[in-house]
N, C-alpha and C. Protein backbone atom coordinates (compact mmCIF):
# COMPACT_ATOMS: atom_id res chain seq x y z
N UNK A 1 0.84 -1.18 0.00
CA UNK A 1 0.00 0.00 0.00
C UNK A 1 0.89 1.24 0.00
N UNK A 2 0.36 2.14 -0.91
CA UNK A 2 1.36 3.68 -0.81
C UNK A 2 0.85 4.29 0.54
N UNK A 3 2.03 5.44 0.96
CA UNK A 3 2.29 5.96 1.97
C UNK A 3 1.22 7.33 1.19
N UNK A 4 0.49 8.27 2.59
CA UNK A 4 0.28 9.47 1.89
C UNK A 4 1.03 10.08 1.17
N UNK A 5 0.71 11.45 0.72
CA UNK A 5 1.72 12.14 -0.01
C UNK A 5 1.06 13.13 0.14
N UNK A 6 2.04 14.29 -0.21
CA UNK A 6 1.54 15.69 -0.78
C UNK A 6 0.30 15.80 -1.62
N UNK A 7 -1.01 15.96 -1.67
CA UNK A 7 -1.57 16.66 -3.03
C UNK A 7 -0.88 17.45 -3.73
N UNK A 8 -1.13 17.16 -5.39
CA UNK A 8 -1.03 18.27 -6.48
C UNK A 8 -2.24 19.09 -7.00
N UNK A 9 -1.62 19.48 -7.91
CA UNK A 9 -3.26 20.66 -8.26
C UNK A 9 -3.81 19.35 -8.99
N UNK A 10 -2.95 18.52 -9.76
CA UNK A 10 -3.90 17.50 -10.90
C UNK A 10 -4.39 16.42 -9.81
N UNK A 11 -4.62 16.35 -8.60
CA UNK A 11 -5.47 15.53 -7.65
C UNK A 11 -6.89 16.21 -7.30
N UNK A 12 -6.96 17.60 -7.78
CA UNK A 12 -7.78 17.95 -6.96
C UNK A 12 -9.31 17.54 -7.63
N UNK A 13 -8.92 17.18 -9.06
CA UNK A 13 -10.59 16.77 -9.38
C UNK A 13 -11.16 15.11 -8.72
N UNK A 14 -9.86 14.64 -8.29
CA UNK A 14 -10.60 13.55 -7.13
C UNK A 14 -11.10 13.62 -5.77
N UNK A 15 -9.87 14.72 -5.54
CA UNK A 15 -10.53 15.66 -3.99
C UNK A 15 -11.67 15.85 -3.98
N UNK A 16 -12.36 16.69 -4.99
CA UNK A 16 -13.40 17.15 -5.18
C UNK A 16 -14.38 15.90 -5.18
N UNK A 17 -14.37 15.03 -5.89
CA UNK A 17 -15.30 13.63 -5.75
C UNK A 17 -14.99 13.31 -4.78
N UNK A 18 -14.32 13.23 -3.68
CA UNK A 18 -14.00 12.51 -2.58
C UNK A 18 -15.29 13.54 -1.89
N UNK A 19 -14.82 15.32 -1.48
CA UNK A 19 -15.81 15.80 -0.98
C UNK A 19 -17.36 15.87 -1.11
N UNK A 20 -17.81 15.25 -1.97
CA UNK A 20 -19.40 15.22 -2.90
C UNK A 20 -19.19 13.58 -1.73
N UNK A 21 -18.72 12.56 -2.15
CA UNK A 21 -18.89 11.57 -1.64
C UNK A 21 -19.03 11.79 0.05
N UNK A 22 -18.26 12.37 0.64
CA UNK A 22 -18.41 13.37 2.06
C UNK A 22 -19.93 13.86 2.50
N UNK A 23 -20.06 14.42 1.67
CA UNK A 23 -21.34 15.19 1.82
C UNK A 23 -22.36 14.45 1.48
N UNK A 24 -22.66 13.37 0.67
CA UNK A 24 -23.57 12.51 0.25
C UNK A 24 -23.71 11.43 1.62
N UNK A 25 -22.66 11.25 2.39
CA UNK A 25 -22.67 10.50 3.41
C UNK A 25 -23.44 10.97 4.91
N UNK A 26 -22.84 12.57 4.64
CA UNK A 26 -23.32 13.22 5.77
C UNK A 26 -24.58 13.88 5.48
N UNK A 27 -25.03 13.48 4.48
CA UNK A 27 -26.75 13.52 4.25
C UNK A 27 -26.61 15.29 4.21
N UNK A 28 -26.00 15.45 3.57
CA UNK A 28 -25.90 17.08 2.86
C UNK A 28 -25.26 17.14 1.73
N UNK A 29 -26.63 16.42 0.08
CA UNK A 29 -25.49 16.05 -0.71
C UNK A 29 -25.46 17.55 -1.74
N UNK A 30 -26.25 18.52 -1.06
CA UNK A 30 -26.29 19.98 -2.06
C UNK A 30 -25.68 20.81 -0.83
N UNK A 31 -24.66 20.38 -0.31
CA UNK A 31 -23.98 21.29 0.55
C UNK A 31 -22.87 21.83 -0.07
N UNK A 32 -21.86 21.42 -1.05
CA UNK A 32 -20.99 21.42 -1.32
C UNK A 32 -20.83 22.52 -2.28
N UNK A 33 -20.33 24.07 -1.88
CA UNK A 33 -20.19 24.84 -2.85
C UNK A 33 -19.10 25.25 -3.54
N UNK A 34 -17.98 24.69 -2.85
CA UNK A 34 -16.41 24.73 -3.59
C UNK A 34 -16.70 24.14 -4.90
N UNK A 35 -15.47 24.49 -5.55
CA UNK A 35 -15.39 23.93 -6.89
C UNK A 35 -13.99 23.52 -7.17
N UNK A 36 -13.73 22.54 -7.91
CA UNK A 36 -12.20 21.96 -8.42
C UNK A 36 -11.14 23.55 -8.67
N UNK A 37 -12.02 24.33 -9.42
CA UNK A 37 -10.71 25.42 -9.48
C UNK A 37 -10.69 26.54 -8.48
N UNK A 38 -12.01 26.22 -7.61
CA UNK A 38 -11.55 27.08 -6.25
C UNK A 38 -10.18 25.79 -5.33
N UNK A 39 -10.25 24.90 -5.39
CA UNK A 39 -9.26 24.16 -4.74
C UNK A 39 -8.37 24.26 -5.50
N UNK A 40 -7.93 24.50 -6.33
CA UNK A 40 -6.57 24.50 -7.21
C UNK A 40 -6.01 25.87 -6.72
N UNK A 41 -7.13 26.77 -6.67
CA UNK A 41 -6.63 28.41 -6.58
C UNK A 41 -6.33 28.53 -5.09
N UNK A 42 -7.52 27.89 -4.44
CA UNK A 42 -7.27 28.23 -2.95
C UNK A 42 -5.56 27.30 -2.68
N UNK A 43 -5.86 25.94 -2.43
CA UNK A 43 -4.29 25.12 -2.28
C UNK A 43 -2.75 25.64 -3.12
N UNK A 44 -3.05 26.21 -3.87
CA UNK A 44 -1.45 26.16 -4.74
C UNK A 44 -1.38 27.61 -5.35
N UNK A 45 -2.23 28.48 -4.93
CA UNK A 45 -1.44 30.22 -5.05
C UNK A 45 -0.55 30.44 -4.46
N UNK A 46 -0.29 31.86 -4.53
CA UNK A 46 0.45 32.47 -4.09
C UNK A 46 0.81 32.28 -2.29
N UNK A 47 -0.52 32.25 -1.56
CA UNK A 47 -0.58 31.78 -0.35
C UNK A 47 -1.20 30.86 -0.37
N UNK A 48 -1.01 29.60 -0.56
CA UNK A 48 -2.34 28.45 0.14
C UNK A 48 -2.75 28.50 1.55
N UNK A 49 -4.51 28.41 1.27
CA UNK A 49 -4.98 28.33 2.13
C UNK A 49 -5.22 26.94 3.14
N UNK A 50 -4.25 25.73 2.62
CA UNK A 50 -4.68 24.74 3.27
C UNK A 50 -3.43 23.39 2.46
N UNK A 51 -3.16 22.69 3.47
CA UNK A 51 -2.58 21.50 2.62
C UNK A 51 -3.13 20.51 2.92
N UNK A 52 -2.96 19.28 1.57
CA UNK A 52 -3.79 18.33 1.84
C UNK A 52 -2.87 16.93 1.52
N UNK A 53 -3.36 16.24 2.05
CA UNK A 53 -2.65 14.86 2.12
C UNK A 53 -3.63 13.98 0.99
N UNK A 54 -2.93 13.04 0.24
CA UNK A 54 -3.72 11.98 -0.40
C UNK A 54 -3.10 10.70 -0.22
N UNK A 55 -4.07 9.35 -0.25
CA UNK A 55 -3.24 8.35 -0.15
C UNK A 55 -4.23 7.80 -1.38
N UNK A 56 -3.24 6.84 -2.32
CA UNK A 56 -3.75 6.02 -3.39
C UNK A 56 -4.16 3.88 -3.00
N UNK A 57 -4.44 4.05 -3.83
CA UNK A 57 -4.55 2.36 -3.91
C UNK A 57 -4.71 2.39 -5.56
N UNK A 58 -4.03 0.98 -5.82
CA UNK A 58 -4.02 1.19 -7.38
C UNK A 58 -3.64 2.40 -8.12
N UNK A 59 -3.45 3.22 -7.78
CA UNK A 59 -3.13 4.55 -8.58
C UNK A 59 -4.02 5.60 -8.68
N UNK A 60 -5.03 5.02 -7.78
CA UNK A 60 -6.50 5.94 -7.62
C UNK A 60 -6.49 6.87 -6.35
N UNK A 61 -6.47 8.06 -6.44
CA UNK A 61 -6.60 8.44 -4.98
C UNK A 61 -7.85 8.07 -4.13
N UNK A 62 -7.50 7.59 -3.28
CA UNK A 62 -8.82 6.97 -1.94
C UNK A 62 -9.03 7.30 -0.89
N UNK A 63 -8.45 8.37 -0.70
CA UNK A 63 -8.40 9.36 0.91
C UNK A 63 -7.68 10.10 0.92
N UNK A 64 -7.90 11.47 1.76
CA UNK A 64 -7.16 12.36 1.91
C UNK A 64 -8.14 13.12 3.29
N UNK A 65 -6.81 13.80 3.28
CA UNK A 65 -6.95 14.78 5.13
C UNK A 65 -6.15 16.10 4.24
N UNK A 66 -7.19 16.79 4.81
CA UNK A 66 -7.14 18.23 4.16
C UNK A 66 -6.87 19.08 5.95
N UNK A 67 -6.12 20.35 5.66
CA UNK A 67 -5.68 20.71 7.50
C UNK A 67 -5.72 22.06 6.98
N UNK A 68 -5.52 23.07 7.75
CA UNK A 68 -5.00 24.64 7.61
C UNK A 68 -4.29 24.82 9.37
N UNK A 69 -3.78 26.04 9.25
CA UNK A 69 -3.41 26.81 10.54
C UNK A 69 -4.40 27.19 10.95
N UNK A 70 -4.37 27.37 12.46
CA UNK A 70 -5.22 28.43 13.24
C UNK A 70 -4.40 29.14 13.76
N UNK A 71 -5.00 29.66 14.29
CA UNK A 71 -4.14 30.98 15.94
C UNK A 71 -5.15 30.30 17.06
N UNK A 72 -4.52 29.82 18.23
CA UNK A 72 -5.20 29.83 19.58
C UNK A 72 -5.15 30.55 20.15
N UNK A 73 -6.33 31.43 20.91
CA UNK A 73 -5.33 32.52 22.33
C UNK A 73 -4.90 31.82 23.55
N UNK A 74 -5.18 30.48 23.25
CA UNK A 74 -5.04 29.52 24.57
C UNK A 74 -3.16 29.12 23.99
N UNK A 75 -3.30 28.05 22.94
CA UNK A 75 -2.06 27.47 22.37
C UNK A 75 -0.98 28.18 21.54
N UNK A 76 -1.53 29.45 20.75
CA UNK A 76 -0.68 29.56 19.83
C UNK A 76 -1.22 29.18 18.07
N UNK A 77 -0.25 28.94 17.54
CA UNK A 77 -0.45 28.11 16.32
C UNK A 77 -1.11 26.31 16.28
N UNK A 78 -2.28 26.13 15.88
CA UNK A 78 -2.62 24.82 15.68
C UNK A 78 -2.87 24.47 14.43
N UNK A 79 -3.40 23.28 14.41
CA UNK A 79 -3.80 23.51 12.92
C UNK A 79 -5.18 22.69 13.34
N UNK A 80 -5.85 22.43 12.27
CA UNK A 80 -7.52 22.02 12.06
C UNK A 80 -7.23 20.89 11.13
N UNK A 81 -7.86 19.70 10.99
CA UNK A 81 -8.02 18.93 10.12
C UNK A 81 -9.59 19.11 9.76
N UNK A 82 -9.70 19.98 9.08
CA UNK A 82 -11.18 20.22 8.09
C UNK A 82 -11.96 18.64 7.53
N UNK A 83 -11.25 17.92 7.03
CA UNK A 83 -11.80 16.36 6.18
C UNK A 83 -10.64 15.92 6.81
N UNK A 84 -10.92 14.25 7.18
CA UNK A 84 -10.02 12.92 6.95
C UNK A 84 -11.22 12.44 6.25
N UNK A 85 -10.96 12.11 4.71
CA UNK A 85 -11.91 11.06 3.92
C UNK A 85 -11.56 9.71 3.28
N UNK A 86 -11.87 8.65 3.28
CA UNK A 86 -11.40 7.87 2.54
C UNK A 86 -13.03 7.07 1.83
N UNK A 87 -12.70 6.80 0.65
CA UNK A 87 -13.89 6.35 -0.17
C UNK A 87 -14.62 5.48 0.33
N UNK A 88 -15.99 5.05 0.32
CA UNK A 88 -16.49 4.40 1.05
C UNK A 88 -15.58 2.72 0.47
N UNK A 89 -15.62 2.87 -0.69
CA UNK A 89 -14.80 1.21 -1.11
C UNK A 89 -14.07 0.84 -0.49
N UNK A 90 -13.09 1.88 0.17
CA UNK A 90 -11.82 1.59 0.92
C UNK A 90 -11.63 1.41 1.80
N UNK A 91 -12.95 2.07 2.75
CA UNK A 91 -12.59 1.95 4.36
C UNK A 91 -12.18 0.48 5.05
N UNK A 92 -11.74 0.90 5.83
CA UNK A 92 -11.69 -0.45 6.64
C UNK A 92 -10.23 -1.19 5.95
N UNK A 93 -9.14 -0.42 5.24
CA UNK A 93 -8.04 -0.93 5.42
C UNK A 93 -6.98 -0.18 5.34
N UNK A 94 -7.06 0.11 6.66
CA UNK A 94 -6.19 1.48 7.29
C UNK A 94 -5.27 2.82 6.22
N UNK A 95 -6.18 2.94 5.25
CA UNK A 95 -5.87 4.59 4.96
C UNK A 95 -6.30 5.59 5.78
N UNK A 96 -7.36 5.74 6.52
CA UNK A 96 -7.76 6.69 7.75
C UNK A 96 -6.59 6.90 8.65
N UNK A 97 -6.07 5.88 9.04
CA UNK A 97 -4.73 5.93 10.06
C UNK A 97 -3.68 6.09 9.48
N UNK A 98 -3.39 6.03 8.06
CA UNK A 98 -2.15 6.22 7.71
C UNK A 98 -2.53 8.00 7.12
N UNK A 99 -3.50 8.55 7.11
CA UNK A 99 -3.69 9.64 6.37
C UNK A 99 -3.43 10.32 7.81
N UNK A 100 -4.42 9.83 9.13
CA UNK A 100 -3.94 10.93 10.53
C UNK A 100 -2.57 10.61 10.97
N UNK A 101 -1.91 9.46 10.82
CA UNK A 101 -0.47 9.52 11.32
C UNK A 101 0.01 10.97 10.49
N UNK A 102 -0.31 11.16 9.04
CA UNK A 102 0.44 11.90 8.04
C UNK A 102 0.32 13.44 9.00
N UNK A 103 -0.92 13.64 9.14
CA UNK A 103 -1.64 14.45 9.92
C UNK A 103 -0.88 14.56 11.44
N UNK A 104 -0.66 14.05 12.12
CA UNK A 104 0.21 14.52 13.22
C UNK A 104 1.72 14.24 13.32
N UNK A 105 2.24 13.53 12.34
CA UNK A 105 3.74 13.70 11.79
C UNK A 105 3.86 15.18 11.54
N UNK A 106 3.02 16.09 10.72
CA UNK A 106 3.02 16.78 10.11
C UNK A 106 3.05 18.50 11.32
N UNK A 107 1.60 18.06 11.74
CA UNK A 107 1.67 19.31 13.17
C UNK A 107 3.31 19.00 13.78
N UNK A 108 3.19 17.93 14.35
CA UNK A 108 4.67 17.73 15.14
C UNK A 108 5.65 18.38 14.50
N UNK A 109 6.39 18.51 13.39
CA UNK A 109 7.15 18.95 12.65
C UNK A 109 7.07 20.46 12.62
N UNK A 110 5.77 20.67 12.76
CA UNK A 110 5.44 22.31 12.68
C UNK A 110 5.28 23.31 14.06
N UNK A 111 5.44 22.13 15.00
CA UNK A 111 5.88 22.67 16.55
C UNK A 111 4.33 23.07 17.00
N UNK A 112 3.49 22.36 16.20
CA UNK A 112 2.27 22.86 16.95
C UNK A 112 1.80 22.88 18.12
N UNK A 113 0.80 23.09 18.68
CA UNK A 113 0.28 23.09 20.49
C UNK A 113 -0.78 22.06 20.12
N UNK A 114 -1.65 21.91 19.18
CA UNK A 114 -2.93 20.97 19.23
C UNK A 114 -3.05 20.60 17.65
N UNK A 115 -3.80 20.00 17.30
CA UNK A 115 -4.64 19.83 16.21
C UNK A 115 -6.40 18.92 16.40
N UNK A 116 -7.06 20.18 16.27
CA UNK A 116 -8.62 19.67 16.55
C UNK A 116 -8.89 19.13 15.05
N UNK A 117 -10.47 18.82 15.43
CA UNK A 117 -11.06 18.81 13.81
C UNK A 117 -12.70 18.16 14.84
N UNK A 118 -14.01 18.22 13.77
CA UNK A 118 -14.98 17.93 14.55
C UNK A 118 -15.77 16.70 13.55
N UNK A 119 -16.58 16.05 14.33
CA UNK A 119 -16.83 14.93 13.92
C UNK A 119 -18.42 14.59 14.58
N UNK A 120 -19.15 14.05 13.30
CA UNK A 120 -20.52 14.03 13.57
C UNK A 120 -21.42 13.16 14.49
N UNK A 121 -22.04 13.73 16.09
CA UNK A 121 -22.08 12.99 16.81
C UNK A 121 -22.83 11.50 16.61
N UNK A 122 -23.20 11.53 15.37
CA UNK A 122 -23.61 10.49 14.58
C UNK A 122 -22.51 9.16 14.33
N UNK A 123 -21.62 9.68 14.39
CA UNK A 123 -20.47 9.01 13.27
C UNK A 123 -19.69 8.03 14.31
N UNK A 124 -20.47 6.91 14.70
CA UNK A 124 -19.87 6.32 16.08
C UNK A 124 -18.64 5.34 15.70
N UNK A 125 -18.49 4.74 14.05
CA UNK A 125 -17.47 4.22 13.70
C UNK A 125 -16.38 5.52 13.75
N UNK A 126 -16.39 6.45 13.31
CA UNK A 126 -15.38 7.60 13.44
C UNK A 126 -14.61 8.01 14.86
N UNK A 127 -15.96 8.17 15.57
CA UNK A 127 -15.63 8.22 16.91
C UNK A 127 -14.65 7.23 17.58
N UNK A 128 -15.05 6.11 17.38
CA UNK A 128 -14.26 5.52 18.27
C UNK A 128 -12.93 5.31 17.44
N UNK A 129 -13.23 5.49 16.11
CA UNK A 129 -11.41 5.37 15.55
C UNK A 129 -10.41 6.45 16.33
N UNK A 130 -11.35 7.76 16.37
CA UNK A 130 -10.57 8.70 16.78
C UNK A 130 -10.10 8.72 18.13
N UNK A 131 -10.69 8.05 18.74
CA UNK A 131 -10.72 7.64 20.63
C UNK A 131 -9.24 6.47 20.84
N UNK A 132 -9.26 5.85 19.70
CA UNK A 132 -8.10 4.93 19.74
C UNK A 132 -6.93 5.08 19.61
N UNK A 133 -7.31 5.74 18.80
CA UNK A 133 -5.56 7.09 18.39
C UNK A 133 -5.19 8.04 19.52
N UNK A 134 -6.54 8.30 20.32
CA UNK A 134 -5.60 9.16 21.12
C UNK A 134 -6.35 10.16 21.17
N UNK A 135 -6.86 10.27 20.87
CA UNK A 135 -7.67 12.09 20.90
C UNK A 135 -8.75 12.11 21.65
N UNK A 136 -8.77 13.46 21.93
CA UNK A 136 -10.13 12.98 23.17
C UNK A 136 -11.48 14.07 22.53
N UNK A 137 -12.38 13.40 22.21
CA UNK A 137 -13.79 13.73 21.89
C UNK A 137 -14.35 14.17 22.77
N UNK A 138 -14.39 15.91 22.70
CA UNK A 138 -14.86 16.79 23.63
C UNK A 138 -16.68 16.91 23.26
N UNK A 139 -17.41 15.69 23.75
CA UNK A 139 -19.02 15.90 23.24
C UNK A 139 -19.59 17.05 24.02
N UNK A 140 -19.13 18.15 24.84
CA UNK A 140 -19.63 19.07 25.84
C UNK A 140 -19.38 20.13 25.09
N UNK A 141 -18.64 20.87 23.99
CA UNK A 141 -18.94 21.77 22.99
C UNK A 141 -19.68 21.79 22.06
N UNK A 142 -20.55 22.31 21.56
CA UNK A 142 -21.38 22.63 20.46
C UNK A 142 -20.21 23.56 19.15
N UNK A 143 -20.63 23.12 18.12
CA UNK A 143 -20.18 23.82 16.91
C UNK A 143 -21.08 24.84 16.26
N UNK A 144 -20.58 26.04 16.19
CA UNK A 144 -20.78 27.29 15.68
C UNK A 144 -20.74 27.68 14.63
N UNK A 145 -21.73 28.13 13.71
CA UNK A 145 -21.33 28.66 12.49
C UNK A 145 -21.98 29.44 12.14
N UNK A 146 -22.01 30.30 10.70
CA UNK A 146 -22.58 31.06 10.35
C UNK A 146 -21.86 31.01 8.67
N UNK A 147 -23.29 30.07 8.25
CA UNK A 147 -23.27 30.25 6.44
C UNK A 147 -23.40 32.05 5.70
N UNK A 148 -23.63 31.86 4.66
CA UNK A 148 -23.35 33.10 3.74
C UNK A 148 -24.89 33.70 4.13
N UNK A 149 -25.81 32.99 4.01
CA UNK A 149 -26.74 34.02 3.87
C UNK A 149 -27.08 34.54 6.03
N UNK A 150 -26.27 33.50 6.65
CA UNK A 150 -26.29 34.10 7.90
C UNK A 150 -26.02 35.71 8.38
N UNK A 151 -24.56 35.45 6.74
CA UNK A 151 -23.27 36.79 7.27
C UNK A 151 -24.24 37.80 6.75
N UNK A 152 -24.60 37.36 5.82
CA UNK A 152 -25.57 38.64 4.96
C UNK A 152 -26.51 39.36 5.74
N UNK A 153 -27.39 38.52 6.41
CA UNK A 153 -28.44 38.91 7.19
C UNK A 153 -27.86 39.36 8.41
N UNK A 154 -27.22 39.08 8.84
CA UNK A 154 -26.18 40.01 9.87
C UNK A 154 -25.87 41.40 9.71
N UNK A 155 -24.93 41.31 8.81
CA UNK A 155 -24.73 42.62 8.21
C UNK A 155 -25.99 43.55 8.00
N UNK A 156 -26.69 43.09 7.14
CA UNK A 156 -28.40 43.86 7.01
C UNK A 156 -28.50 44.16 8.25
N UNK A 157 -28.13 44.08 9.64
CA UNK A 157 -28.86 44.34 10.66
C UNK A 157 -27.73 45.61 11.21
N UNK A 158 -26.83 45.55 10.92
CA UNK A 158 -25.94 46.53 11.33
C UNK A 158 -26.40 47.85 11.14
């Protein structure tokens, strides 16, 4: 089995099927508003906004862990793992673990303080992968957001 690797820009139209497959799972399959050349533009400009890991089988990419930086006012510099995905065909023969080893080889190297990422309290095979590795599943925070037409209507109120 190949080791992760770096993504290139010519991976990203599988990225992109990987994320549709993401979202089709997490029963939000018209969630997905990125596009292949917003990931080409966002990952590999001038500043990327994010790096991503892929691991193949056969020559096919079958998972990847996508991360960025944060700022903590608690830690410092962390980073986020946004996606760990691997295709539904594939699961279950350890690309998930070889994509988060890639994933905290990677913080470590970068002297980080943490690396979070959030996970659907649904997702009890996930969960407990992530419980095994080591990480501890904080179920006492709620996740926060605010989509586009949130920011909009916000703003309108200003």
């Amino acid at each position: 089995m190949n080791q992760p690797r770096l993504a290139t820009k010519d991976d990203m139209p599988r990225v992109y099927e990987l994320i549709k497959e993401l979202a089709i799972f997490e029963k939000e399959p018209d969630a997905v508003e990125v596009t292949v050349e917003q990931l080409v533009r966002d990952g590999y400009g001038e500043h990327p906004k994010f790096v991503c890991f892929v691991i193949e089988v056969e020559g096919k990419v079958e998972g990847l862990a996508l991360i960025y930086t944060r700022y903590s006012t608690w830690k410092g510099e962390v980073i986020h793992l946004e996606d760990l995905i691997v295709s539904q065909a594939s699961r279950g023969k350890g690309l998930g673990s070889l994509l988060l080893d890639e994933v905290v080889k990677y913080g470590k190297e970068k002297g980080v303080k943490r690396i979070s990422w959030e996970v659907l309290d649904w997702n009890e095979p996930a969960i407990e992968f992530y419980k095994k590795k080591g990480a501890n599943v904080m179920r006492d925070w709620d996740v926060v957001q605010m989509d586009s037409r949130a920011i909009d209507d916000y703003i309108s109120k200003l």
